[in-house]
N, C-alpha and C. Protein backbone atom coordinates (compact mmCIF):
# COMPACT_ATOMS: atom_id res chain seq x y z
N UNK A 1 -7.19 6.65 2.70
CA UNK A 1 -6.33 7.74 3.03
C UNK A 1 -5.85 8.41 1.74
N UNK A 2 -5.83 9.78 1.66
CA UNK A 2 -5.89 10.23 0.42
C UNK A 2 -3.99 10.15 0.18
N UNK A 3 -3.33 10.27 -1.36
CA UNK A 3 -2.21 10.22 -1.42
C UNK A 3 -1.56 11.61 -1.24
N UNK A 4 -0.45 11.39 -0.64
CA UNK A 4 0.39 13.11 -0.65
C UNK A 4 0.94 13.03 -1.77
N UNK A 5 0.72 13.62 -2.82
CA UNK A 5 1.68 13.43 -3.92
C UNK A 5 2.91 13.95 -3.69
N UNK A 6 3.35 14.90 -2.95
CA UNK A 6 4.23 15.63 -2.58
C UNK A 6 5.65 14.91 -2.33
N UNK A 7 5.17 13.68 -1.67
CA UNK A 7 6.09 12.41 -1.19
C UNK A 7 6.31 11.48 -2.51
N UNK A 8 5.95 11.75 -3.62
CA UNK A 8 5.74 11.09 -4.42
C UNK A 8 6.86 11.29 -5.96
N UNK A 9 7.44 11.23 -6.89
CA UNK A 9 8.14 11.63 -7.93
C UNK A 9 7.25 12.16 -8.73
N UNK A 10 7.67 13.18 -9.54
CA UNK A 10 6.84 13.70 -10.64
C UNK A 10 5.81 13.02 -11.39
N UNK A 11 6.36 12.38 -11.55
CA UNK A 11 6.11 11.77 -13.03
C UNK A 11 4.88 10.31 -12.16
N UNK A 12 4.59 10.35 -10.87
CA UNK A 12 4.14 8.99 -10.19
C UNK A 12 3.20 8.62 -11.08
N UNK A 13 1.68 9.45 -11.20
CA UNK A 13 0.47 8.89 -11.84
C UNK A 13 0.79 8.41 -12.86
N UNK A 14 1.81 8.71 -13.84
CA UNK A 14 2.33 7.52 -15.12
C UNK A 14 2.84 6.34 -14.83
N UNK A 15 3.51 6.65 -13.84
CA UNK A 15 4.41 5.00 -13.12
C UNK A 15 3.33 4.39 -12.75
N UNK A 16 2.32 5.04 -11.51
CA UNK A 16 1.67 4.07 -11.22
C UNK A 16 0.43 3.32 -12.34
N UNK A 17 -0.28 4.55 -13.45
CA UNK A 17 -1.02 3.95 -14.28
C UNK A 17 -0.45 2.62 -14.94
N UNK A 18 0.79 2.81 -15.22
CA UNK A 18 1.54 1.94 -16.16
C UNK A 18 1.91 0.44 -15.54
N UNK A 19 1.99 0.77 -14.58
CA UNK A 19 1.92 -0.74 -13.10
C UNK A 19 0.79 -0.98 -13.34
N UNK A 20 -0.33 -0.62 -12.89
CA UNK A 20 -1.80 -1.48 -12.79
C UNK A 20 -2.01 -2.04 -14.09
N UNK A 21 -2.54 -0.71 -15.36
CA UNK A 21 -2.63 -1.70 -16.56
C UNK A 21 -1.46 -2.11 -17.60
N UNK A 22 -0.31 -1.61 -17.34
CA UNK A 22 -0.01 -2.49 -18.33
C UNK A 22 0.80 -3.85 -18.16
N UNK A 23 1.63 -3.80 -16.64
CA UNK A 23 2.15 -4.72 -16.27
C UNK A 23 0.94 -6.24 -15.68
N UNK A 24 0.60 -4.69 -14.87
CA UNK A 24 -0.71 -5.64 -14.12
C UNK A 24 -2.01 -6.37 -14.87
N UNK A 25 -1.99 -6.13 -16.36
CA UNK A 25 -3.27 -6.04 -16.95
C UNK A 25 -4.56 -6.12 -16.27
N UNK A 26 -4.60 -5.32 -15.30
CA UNK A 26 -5.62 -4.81 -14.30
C UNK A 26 -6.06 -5.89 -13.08
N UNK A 27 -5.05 -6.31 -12.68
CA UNK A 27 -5.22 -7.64 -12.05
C UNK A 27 -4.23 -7.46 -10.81
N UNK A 28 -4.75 -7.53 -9.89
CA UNK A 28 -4.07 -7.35 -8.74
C UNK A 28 -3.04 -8.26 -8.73
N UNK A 29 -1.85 -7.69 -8.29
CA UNK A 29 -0.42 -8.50 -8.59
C UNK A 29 0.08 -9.22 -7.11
N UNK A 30 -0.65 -8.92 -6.13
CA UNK A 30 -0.27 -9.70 -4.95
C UNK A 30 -0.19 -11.43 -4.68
N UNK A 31 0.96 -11.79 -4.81
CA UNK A 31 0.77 -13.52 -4.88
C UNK A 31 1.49 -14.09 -3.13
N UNK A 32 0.39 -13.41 -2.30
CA UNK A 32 0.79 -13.61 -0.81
C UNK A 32 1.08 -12.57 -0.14
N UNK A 33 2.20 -11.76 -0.78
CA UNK A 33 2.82 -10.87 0.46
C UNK A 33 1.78 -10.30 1.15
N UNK A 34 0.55 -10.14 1.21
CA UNK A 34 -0.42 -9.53 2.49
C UNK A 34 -0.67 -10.64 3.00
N UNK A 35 -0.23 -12.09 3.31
CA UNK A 35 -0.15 -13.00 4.44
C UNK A 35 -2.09 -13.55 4.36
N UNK A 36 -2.37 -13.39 3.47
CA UNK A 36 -4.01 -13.84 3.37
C UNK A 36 -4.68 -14.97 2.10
N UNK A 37 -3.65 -15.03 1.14
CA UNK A 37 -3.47 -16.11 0.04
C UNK A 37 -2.30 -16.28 -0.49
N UNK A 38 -2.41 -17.41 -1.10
CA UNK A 38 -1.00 -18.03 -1.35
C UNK A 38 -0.81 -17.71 -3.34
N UNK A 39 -1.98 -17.96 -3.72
CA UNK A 39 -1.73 -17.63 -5.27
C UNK A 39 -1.97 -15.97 -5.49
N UNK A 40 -1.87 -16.21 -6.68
CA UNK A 40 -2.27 -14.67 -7.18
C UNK A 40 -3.88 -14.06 -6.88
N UNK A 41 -3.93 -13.02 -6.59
CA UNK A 41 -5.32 -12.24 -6.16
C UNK A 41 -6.27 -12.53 -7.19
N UNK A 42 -7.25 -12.85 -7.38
CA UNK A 42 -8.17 -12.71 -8.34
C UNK A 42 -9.02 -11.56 -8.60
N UNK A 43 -8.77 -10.23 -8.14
CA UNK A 43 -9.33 -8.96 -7.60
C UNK A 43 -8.68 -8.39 -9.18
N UNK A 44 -9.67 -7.91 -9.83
CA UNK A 44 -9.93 -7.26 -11.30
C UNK A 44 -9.85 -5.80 -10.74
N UNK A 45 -9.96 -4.89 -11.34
CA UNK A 45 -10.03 -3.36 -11.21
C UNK A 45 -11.02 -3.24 -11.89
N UNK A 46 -12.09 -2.31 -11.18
CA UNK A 46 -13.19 -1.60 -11.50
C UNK A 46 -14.49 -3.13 -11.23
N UNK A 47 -13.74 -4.19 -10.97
CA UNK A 47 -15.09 -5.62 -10.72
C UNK A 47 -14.98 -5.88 -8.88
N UNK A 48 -16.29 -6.21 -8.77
CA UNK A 48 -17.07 -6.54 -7.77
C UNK A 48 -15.51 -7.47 -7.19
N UNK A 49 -15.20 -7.48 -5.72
CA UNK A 49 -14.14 -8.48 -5.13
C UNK A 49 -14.70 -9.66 -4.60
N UNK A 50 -14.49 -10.41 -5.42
CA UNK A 50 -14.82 -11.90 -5.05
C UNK A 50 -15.02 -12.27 -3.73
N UNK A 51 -14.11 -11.70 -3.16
CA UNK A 51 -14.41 -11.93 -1.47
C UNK A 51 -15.22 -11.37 -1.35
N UNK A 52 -15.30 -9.76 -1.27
CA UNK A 52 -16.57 -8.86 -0.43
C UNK A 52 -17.42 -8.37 -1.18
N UNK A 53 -17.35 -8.29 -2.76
CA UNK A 53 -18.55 -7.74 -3.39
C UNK A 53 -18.39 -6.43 -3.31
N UNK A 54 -16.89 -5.71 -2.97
CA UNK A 54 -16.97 -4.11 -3.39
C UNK A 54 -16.38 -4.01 -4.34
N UNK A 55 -16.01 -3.22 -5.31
CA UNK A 55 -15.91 -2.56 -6.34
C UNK A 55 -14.05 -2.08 -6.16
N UNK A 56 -13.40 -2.96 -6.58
CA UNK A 56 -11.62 -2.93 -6.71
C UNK A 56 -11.26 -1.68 -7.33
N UNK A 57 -10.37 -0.82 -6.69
CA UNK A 57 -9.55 -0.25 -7.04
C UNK A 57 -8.07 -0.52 -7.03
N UNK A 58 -7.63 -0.67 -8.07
CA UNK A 58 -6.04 -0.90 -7.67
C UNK A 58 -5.19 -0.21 -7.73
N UNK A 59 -4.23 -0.33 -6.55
CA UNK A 59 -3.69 0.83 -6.09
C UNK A 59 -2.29 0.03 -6.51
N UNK A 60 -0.94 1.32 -6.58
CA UNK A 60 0.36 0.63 -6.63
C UNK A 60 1.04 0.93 -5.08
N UNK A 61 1.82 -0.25 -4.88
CA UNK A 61 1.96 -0.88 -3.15
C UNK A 61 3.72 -0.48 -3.26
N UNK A 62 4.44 -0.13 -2.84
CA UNK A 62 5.45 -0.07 -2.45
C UNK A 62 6.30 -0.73 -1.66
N UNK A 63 6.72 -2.65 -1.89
CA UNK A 63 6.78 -3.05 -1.27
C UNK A 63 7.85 -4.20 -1.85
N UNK A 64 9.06 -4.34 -1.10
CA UNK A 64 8.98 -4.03 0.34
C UNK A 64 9.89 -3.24 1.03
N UNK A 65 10.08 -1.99 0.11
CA UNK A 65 10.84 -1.12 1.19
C UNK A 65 9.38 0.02 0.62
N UNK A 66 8.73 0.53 1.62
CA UNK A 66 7.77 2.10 1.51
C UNK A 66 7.80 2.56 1.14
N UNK A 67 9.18 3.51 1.22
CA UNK A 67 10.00 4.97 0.48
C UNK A 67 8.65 5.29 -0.83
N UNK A 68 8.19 5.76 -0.82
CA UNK A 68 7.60 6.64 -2.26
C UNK A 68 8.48 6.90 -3.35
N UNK A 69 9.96 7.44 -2.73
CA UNK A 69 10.45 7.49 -3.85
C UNK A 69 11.21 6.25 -4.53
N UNK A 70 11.10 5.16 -3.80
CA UNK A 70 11.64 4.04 -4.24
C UNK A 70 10.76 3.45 -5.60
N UNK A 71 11.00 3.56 -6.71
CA UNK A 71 10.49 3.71 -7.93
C UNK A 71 11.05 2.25 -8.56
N UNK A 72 11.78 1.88 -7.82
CA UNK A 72 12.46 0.71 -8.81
C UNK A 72 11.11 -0.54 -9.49
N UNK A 73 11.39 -0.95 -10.34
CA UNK A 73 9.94 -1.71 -10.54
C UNK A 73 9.56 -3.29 -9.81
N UNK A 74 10.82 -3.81 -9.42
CA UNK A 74 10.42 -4.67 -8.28
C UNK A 74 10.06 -4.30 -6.91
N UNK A 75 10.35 -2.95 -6.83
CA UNK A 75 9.42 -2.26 -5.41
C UNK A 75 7.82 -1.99 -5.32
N UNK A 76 7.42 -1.89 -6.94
CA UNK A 76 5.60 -1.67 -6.98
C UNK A 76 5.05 -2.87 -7.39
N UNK A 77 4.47 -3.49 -6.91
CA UNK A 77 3.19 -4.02 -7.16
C UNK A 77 1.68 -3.37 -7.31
N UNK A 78 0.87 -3.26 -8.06
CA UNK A 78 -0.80 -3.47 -8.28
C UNK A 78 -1.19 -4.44 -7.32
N UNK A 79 -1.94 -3.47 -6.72
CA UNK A 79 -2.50 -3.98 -5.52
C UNK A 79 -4.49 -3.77 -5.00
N UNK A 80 -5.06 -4.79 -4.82
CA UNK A 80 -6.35 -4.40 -4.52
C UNK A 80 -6.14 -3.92 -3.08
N UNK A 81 -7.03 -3.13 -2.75
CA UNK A 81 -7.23 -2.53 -1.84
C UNK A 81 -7.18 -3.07 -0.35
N UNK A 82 -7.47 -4.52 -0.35
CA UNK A 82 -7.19 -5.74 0.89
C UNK A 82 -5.81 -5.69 1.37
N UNK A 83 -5.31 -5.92 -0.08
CA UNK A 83 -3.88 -6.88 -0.17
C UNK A 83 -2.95 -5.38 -0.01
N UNK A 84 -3.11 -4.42 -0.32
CA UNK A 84 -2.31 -3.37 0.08
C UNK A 84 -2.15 -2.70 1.38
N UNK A 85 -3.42 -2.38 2.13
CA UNK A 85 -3.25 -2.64 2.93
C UNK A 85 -2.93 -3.45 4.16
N UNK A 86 -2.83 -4.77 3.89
CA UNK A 86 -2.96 -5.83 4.76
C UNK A 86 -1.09 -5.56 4.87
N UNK A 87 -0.76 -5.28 3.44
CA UNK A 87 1.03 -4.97 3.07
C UNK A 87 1.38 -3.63 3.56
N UNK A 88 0.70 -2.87 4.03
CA UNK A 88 0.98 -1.37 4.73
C UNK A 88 0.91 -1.28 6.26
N UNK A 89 0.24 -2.44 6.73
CA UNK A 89 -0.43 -2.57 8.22
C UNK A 89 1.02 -2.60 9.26
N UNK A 90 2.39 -3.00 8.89
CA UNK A 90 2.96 -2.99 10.00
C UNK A 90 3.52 -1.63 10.26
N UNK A 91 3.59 -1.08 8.63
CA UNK A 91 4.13 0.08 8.98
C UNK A 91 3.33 1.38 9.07
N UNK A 92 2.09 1.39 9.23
CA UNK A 92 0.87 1.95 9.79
C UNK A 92 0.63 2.04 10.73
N UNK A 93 1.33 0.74 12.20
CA UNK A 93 1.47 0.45 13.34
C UNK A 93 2.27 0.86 13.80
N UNK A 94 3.86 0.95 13.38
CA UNK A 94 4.94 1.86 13.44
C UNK A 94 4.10 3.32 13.75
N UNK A 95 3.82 3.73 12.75
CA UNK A 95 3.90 5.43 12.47
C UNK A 95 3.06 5.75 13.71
N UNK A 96 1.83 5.21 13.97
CA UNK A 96 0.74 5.48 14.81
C UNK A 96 1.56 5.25 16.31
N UNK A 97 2.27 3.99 16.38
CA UNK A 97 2.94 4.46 17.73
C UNK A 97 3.96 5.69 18.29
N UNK A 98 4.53 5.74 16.78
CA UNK A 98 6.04 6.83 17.21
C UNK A 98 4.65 8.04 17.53
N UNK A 99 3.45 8.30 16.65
CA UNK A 99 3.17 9.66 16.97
C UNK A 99 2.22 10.01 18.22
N UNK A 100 2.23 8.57 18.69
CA UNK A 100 1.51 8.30 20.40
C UNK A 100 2.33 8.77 20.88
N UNK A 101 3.71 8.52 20.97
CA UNK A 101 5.12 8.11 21.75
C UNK A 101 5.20 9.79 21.61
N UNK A 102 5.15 10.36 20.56
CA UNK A 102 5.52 12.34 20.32
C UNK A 102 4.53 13.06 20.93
N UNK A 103 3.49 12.46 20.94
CA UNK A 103 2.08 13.12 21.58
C UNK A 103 2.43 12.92 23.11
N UNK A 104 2.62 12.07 23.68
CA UNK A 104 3.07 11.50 25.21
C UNK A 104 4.26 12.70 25.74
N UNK A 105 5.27 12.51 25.14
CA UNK A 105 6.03 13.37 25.51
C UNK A 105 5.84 14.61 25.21
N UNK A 106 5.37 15.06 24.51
CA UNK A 106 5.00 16.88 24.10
C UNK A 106 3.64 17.50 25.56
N UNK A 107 3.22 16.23 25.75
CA UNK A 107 2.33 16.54 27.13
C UNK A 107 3.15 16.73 28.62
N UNK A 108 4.10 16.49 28.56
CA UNK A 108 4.47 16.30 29.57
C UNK A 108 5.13 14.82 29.97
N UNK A 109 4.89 13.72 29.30
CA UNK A 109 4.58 12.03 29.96
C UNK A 109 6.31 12.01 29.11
N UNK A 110 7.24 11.53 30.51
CA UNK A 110 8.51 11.14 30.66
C UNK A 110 8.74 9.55 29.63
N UNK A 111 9.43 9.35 28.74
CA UNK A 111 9.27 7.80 27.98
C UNK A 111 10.44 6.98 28.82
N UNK A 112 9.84 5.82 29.47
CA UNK A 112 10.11 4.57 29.74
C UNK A 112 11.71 4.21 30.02
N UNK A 113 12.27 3.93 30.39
CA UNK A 113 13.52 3.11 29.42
C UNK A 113 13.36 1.83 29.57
């Protein structure tokens, strides 16, 4: 999914470059929070993923409050592409229902109580 930068602070692509390599020294920083390993990721940036054999990009994760503009540096982690999403998935599930739930009612369809 491409990024809105719009949602994002000025200055993001420095914050986030500066998370992956210099904190991250290009090493995915997830040690669990995507609920799929317990140590640290072994997922390199720009190397083949040990698990699947694709080609890591690491992304910076916002977690664990979303907000974009939440900039604080215990809010970003370097994240491979698994582990970020696996850390985006509940609130991916959120969004997709509220805009079922807006789509439902803009048709006509009365919501529940």
């Amino acid at each position: 999914m491409p990024v809105d930068y719009a949602k994002y602070p000025e200055n993001w692509k420095e914050i986030s470059k500066s998370i992956r390599q210099e904190r991250a020294g290009g090493q995915c920083e997830c040690t669990g929070q995507c609920g799929k390993h317990q140590e640290r990721c072994p997922c390199l940036n720009y190397q083949p993923n040990p698990r699947t054999g694709s080609k890591v990009v690491l992304t910076v994760a916002h977690y664990p409050d979303p907000d974009p503009m939440n900039i604080a540096l215990d809010n970003l982690w370097a994240m491979c592409q698994q582990c970020h999403n696996a850390v985006d998935a509940p609130m991916r599930a959120m969004n997709r229902a509220s805009k079922k739930r807006a789509e439902m009612i803009e048709m006509g369809q009365m919501e529940l109580l």
